[in-house]
C-alpha atoms as a PDB file:
ATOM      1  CA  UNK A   1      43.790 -25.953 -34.465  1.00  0.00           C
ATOM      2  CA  UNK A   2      40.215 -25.687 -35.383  1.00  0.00           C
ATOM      3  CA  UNK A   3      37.540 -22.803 -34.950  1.00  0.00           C
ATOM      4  CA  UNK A   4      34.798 -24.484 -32.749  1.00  0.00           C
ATOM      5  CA  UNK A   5      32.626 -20.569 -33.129  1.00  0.00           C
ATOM      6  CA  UNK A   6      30.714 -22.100 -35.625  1.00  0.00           C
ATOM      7  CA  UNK A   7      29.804 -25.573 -34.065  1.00  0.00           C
ATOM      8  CA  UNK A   8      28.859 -23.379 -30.588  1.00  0.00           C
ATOM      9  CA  UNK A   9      27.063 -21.138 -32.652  1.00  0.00           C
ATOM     10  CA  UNK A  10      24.802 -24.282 -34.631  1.00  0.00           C
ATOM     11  CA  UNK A  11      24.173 -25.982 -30.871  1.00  0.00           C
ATOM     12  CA  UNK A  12      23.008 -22.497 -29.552  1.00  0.00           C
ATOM     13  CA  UNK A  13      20.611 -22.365 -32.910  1.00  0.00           C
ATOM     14  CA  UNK A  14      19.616 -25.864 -32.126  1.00  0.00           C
ATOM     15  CA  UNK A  15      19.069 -25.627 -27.911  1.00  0.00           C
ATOM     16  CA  UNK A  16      16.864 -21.967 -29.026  1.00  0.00           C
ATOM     17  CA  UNK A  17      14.731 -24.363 -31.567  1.00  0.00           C
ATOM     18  CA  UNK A  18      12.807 -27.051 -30.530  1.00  0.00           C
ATOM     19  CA  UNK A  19      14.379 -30.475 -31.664  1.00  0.00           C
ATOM     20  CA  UNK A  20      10.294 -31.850 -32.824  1.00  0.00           C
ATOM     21  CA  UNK A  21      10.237 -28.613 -34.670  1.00  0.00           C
ATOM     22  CA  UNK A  22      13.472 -29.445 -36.557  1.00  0.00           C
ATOM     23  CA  UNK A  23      12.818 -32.468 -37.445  1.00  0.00           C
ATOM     24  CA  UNK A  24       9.323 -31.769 -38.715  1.00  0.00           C
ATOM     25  CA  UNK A  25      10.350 -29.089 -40.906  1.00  0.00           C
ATOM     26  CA  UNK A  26      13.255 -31.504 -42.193  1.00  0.00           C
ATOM     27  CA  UNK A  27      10.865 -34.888 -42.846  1.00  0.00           C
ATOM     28  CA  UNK A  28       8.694 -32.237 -44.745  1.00  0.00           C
ATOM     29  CA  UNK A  29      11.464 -30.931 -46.824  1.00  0.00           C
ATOM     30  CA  UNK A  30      12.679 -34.535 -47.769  1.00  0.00           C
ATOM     31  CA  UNK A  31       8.954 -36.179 -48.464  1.00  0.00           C
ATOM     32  CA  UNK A  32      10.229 -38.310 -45.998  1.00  0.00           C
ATOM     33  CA  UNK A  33       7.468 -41.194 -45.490  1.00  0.00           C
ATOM     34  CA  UNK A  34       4.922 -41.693 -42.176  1.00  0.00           C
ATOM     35  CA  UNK A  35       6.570 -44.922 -42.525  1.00  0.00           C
ATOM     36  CA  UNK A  36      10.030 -44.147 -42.181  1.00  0.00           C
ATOM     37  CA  UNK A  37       9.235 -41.522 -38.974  1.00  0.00           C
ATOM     38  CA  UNK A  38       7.419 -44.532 -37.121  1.00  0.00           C
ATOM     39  CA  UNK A  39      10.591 -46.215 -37.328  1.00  0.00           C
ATOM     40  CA  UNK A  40      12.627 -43.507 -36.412  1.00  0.00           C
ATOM     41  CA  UNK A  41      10.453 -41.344 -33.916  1.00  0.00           C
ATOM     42  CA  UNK A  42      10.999 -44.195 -30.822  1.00  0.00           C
ATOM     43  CA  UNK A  43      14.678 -44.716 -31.609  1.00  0.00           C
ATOM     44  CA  UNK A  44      14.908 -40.540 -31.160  1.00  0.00           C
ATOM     45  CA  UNK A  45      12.387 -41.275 -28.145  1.00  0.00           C
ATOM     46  CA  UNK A  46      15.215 -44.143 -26.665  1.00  0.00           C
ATOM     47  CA  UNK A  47      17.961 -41.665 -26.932  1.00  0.00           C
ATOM     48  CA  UNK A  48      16.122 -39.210 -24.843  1.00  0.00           C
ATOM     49  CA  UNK A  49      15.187 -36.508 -27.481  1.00  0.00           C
ATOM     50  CA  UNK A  50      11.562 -34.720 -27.075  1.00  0.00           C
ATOM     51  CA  UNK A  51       9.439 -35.890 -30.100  1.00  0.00           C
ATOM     52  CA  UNK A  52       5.994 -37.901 -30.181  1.00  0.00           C
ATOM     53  CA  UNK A  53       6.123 -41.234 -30.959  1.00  0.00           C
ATOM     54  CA  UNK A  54       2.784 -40.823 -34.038  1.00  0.00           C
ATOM     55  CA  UNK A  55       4.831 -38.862 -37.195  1.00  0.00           C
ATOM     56  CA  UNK A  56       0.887 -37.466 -37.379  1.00  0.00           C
ATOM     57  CA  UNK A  57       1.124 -35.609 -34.066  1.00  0.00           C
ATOM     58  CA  UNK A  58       4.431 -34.659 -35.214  1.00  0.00           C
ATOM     59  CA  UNK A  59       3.516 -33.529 -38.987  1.00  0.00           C
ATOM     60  CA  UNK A  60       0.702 -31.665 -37.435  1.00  0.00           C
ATOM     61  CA  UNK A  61      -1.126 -29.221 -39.956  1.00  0.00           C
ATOM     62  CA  UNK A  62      -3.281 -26.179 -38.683  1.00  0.00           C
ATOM     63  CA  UNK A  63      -6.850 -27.108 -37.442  1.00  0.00           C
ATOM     64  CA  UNK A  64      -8.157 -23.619 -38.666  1.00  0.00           C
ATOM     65  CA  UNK A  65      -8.989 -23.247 -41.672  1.00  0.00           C
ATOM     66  CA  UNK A  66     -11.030 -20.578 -44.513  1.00  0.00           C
ATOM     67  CA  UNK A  67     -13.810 -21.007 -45.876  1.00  0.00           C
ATOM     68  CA  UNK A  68     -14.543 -18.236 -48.282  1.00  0.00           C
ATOM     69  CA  UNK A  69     -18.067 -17.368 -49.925  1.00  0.00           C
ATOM     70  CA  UNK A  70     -18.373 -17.504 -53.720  1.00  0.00           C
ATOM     71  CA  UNK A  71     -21.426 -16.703 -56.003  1.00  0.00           C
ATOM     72  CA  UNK A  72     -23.375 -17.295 -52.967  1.00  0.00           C
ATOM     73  CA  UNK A  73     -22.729 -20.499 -51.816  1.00  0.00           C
ATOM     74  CA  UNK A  74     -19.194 -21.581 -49.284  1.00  0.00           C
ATOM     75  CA  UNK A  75     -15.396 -22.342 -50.899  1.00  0.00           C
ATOM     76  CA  UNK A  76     -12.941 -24.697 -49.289  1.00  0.00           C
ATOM     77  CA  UNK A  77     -10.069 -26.309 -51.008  1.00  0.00           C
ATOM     78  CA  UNK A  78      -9.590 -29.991 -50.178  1.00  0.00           C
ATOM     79  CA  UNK A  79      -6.704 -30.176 -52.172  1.00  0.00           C
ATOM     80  CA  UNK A  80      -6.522 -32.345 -55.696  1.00  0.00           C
ATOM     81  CA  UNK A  81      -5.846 -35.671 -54.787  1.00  0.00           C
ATOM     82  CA  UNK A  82      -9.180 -35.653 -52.342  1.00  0.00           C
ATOM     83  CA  UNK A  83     -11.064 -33.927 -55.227  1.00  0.00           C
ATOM     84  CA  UNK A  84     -10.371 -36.191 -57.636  1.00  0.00           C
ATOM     85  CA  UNK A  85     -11.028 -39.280 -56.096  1.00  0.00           C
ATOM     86  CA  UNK A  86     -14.112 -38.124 -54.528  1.00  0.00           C
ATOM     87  CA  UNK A  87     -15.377 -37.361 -58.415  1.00  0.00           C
ATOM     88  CA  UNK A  88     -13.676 -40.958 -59.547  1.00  0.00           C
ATOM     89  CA  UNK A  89     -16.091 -42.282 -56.839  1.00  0.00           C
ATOM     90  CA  UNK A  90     -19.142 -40.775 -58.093  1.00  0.00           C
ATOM     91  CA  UNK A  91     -18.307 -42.034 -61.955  1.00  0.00           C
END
């Protein structure tokens, strides 16, 4: 005989928590590729389950964002990888 308290308790976690939101958080976790969600997002979509079928709309980042003011001019961090092509560019 098993105790099933645990496996109610994880589907009661997982009904309370949006499946797109789980699987999100997970794909970010892992690095897992915008290649490897296109392929997976319409077989989830087939079976039924609630996600968009663009890993974009899915990996969505905040639209607002700060810019700060510094020794009188605007701040906003691009990140690295934008920075430093943009300055490979102008070389």
């Amino acid at each position: 005989m098993t105790d099933n308290s645990s496996d109610s308790d994880d589907s009661k976690a997982c009904s309370d928590y949006p499946v797109r939101t789980l699987l999100a958080e997970w794909a970010t976790k892992f690095n897992i590729l915008h290649a490897v969600l296109s392929d997976l997002l319409p077989i989830l979509r087939r079976a039924d389950v609630d996600v968009p079928l663009d890993p974009r709309e899915l990996l969505t980042t905040p639209k607002n964002f700060v810019i700060l003011n510094k020794a009188g001019g605007t701040n906003h961090y691009f990140g690295i990888v934008t920075t430093i092509c943009q300055t490979m560019k102008q070389s």
